[in-house]
C-alpha atoms as a PDB file:
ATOM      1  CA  UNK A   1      -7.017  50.542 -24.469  1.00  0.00           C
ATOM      2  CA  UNK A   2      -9.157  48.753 -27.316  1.00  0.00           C
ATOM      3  CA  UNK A   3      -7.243  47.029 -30.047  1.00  0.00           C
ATOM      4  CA  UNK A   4      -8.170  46.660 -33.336  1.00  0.00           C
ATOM      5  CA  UNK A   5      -8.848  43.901 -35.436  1.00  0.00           C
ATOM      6  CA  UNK A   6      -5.118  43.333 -37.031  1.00  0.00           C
ATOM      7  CA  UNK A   7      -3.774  43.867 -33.557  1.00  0.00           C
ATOM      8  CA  UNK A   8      -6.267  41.143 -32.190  1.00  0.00           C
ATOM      9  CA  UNK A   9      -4.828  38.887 -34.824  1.00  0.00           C
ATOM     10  CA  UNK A  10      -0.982  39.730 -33.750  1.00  0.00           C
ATOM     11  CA  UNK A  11      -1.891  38.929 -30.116  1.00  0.00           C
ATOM     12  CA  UNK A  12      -3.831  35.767 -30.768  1.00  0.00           C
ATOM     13  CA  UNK A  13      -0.700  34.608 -33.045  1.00  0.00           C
ATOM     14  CA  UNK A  14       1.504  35.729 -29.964  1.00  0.00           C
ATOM     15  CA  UNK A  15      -0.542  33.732 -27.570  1.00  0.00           C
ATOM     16  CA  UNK A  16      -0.744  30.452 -29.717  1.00  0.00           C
ATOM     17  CA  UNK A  17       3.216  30.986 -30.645  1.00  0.00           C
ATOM     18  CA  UNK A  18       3.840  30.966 -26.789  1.00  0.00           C
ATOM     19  CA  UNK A  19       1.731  28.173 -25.995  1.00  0.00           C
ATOM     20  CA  UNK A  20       3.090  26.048 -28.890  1.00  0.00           C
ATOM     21  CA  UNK A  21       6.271  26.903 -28.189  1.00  0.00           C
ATOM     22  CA  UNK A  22       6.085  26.506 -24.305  1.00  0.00           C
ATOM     23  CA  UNK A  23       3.084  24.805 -23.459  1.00  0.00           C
ATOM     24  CA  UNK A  24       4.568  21.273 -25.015  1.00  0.00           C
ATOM     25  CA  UNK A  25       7.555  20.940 -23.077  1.00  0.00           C
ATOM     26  CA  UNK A  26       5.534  21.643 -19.829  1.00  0.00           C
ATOM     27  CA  UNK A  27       3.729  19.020 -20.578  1.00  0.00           C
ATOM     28  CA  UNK A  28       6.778  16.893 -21.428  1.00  0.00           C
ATOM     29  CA  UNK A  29       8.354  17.392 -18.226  1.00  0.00           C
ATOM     30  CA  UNK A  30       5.206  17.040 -16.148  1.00  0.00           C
ATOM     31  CA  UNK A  31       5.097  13.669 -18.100  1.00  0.00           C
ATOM     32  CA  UNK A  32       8.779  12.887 -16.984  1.00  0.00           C
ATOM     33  CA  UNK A  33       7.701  14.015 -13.367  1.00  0.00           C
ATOM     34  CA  UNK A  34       5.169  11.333 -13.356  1.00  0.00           C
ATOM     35  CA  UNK A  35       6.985   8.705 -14.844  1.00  0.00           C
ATOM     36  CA  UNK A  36      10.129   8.918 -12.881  1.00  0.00           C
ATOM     37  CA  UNK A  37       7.776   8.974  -9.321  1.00  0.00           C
ATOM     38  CA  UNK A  38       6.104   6.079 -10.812  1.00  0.00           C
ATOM     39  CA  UNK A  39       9.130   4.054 -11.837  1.00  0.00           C
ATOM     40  CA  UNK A  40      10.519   5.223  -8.391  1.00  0.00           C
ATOM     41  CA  UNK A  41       7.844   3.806  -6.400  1.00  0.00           C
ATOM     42  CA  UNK A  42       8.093   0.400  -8.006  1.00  0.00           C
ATOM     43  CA  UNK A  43      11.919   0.353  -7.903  1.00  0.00           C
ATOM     44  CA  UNK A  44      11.354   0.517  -4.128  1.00  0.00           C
ATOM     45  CA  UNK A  45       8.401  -1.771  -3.438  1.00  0.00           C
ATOM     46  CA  UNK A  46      10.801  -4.333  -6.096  1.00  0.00           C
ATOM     47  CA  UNK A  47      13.994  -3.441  -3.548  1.00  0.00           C
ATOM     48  CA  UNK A  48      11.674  -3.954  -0.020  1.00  0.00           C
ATOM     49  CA  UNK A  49      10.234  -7.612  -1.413  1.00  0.00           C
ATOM     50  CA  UNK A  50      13.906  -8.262  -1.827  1.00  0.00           C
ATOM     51  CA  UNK A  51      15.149  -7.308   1.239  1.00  0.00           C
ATOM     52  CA  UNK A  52      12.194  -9.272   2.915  1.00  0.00           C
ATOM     53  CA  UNK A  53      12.955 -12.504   1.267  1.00  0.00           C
ATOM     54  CA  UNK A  54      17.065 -11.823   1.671  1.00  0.00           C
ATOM     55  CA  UNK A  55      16.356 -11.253   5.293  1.00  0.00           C
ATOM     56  CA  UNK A  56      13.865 -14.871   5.490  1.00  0.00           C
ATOM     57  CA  UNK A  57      16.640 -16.487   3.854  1.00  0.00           C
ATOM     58  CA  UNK A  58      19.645 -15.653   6.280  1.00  0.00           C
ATOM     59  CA  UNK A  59      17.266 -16.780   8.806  1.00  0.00           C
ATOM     60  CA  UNK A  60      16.555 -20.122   7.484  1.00  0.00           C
ATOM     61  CA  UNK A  61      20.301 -20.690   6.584  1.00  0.00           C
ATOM     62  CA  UNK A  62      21.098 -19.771  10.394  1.00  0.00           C
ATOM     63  CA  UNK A  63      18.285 -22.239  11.656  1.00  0.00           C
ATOM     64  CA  UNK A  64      20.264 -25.097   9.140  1.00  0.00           C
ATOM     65  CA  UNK A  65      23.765 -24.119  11.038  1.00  0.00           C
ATOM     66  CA  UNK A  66      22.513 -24.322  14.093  1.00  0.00           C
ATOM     67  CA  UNK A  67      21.052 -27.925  13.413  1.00  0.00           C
ATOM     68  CA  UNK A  68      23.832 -29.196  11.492  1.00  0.00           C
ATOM     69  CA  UNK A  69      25.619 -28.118  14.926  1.00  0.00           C
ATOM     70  CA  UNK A  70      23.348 -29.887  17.123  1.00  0.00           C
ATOM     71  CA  UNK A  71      24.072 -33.197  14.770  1.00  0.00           C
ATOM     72  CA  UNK A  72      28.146 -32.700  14.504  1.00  0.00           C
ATOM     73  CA  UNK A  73      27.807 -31.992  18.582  1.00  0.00           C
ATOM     74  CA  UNK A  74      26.094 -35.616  18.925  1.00  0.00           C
ATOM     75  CA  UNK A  75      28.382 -37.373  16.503  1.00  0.00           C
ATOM     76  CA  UNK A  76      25.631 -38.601  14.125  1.00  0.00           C
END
């Protein structure tokens, strides 16, 4: 099947219509993709650096109670 020259030029418009018309959002929502798994990643690395220093926290406050214990046991 050879096409002619006017029916080149109606499936090169075709072509560029479908890319244009498809081949932005594509890359739109491979540039959501990206950004959400990016965003995602920090939001958890943010959420484990809390936990870590909530966690050190309760420890410290525990070692204070148990002191402040110790002293109300000896009457200080």
């Amino acid at each position: 099947m050879k096409l002619e020259k006017g029916e080149k030029m109606e499936t090169v418009t075709i072509l560029t219509d479908i890319i244009t018309n498809f081949g932005f959002p594509i890359a739109c929502v491979i540039a959501l993709s990206l950004y959400s798994k990016s965003t995602t990643d920090k939001i958890i690395a943010l959420t484990e650096k809390v936990t870590d220093a909530l966690v050190s926290s309760t420890n410290a406050i525990e070692e204070v109670k148990e002191v402040i214990k110790e002293i109300v046991k000896k009457g200080v």
